[in-house]
C-alpha atoms as a PDB file:
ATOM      1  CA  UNK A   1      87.007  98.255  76.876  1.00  0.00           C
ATOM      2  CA  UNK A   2      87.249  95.956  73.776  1.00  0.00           C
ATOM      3  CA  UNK A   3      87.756  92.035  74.157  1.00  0.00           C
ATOM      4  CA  UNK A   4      91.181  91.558  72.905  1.00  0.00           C
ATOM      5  CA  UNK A   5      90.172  87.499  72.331  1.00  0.00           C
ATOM      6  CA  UNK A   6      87.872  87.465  69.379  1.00  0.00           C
ATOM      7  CA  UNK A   7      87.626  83.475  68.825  1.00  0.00           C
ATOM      8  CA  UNK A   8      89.872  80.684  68.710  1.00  0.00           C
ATOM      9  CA  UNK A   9      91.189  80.012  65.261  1.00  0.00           C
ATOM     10  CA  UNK A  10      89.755  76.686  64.073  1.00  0.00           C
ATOM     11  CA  UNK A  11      91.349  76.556  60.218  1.00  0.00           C
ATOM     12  CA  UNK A  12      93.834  73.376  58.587  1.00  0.00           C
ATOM     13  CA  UNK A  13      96.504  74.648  59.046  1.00  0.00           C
ATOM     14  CA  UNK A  14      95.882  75.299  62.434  1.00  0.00           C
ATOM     15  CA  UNK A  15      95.104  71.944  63.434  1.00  0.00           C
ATOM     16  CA  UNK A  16      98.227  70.800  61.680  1.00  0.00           C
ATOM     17  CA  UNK A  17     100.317  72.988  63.676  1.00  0.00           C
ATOM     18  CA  UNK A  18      98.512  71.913  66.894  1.00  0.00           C
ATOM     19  CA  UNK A  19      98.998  68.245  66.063  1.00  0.00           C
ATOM     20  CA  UNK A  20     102.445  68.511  65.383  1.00  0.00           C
ATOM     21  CA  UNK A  21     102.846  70.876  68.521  1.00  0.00           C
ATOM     22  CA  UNK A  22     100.295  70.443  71.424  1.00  0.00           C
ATOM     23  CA  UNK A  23     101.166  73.650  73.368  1.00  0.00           C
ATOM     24  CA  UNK A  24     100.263  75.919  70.589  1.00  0.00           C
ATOM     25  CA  UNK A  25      97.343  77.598  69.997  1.00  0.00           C
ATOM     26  CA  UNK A  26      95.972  80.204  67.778  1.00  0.00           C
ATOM     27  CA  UNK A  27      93.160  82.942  68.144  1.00  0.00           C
ATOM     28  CA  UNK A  28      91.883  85.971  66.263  1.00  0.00           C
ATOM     29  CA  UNK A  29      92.812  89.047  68.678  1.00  0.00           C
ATOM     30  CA  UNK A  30      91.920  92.815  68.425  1.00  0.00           C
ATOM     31  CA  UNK A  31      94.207  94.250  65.987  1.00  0.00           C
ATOM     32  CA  UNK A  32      95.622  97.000  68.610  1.00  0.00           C
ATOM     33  CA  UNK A  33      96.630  94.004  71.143  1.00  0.00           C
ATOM     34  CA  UNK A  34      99.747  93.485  72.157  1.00  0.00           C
ATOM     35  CA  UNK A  35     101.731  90.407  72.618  1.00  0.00           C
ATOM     36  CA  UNK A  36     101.401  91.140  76.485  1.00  0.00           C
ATOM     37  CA  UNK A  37      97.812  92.118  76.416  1.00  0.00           C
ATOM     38  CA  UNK A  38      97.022  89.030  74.745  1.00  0.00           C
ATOM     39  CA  UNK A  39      99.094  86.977  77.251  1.00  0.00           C
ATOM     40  CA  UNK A  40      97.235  88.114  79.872  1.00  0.00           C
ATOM     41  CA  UNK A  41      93.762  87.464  78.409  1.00  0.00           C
ATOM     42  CA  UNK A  42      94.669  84.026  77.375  1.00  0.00           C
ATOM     43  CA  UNK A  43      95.908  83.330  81.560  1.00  0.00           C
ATOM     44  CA  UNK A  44      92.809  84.707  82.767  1.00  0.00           C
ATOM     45  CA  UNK A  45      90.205  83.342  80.144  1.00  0.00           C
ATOM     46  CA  UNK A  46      91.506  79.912  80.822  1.00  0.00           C
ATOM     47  CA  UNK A  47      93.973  79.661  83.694  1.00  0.00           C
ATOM     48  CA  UNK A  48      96.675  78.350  81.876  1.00  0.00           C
ATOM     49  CA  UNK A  49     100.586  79.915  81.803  1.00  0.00           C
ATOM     50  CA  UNK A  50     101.428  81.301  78.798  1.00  0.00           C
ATOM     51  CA  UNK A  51     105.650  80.669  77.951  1.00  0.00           C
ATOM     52  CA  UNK A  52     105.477  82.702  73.662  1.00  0.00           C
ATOM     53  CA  UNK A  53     102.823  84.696  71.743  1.00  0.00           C
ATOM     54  CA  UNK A  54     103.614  85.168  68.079  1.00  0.00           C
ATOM     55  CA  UNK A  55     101.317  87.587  66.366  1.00  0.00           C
ATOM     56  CA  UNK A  56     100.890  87.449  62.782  1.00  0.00           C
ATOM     57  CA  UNK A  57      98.719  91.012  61.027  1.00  0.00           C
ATOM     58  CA  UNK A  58      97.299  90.799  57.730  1.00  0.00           C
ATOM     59  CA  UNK A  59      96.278  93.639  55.621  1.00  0.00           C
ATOM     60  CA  UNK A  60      92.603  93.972  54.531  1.00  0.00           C
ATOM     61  CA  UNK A  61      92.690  92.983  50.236  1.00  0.00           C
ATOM     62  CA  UNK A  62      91.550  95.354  47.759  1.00  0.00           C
ATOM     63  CA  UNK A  63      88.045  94.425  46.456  1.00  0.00           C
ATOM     64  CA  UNK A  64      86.232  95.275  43.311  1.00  0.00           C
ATOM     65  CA  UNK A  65      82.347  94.485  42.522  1.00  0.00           C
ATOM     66  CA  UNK A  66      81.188  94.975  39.265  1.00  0.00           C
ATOM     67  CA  UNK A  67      77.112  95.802  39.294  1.00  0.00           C
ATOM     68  CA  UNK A  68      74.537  97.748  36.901  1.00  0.00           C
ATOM     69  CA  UNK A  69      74.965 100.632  38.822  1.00  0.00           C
ATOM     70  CA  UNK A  70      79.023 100.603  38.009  1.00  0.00           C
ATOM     71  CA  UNK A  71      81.884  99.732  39.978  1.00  0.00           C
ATOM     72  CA  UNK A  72      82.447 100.103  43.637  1.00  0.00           C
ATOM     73  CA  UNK A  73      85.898  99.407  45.026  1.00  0.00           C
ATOM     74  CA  UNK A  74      86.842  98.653  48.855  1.00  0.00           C
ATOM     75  CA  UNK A  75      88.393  96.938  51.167  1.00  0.00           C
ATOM     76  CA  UNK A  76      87.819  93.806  53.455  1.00  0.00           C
ATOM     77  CA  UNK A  77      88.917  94.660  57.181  1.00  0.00           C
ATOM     78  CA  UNK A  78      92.481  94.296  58.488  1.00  0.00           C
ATOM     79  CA  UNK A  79      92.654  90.848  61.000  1.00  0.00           C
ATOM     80  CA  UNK A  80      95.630  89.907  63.484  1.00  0.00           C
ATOM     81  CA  UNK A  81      96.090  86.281  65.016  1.00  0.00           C
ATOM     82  CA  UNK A  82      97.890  84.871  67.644  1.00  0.00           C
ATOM     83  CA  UNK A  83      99.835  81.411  68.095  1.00  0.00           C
ATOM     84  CA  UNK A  84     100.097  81.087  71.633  1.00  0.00           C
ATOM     85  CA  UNK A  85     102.477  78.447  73.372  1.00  0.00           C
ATOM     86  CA  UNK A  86     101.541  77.074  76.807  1.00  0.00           C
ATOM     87  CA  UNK A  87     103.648  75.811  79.418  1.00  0.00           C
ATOM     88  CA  UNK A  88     104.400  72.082  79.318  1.00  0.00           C
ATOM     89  CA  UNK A  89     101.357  69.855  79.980  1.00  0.00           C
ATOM     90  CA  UNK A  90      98.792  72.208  79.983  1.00  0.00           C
ATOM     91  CA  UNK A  91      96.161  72.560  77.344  1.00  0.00           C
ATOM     92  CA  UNK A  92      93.456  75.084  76.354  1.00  0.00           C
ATOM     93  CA  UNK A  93      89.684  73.101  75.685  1.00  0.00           C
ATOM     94  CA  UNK A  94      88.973  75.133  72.775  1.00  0.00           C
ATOM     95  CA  UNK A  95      85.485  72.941  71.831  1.00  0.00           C
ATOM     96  CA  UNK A  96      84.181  72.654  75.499  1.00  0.00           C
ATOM     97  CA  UNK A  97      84.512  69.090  75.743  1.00  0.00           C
ATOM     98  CA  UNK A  98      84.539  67.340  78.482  1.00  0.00           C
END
């Protein structure tokens, strides 16, 4: 079986949101998780309640390299992330700090 948690997703916008809201969290997931799925992994990965899971896909972008040996044309891969929101007071130590 596939790991539906692929890694935590540690961008700037990310740790805006997180600053501004200290129960969310966001992770790359498997792109055929569901919201439930990924619930579940987050409880059991790091024993926190999980209250929302918003899932956001993104399509892979069209690519184009241009070389001596012509053009070749393809795709990067399709991605899906997850802001997760925890139940009041808890928190997820993303960095292992401790």
């Amino acid at each position: 079986m596939k790991s539906v948690l692929i890694r935590p997703l540690v961008t700037e916008k990310m740790t805006g949101i997180s600053g501004k809201y200290p129960k969310k969290f966001g992770f790359v997931v498997a792109v055929d998780a569901n919201k439930i799925q990924i619930a579940n992994a987050i409880k059991e990965k790091f024993n926190v309640d999980v209250v929302d899971v918003n899932t956001i896909r993104s399509k892979g972008k069209a690519k184009t390299q241009f070389t001596k040996k012509g053009r070749f044309t393809g795709r990067t891969p399709k991605s899906k992330k997850a802001i997760v929101t925890l139940k009041e007071g808890q928190t997820i130590d993303i960095f292992g700090q401790a």
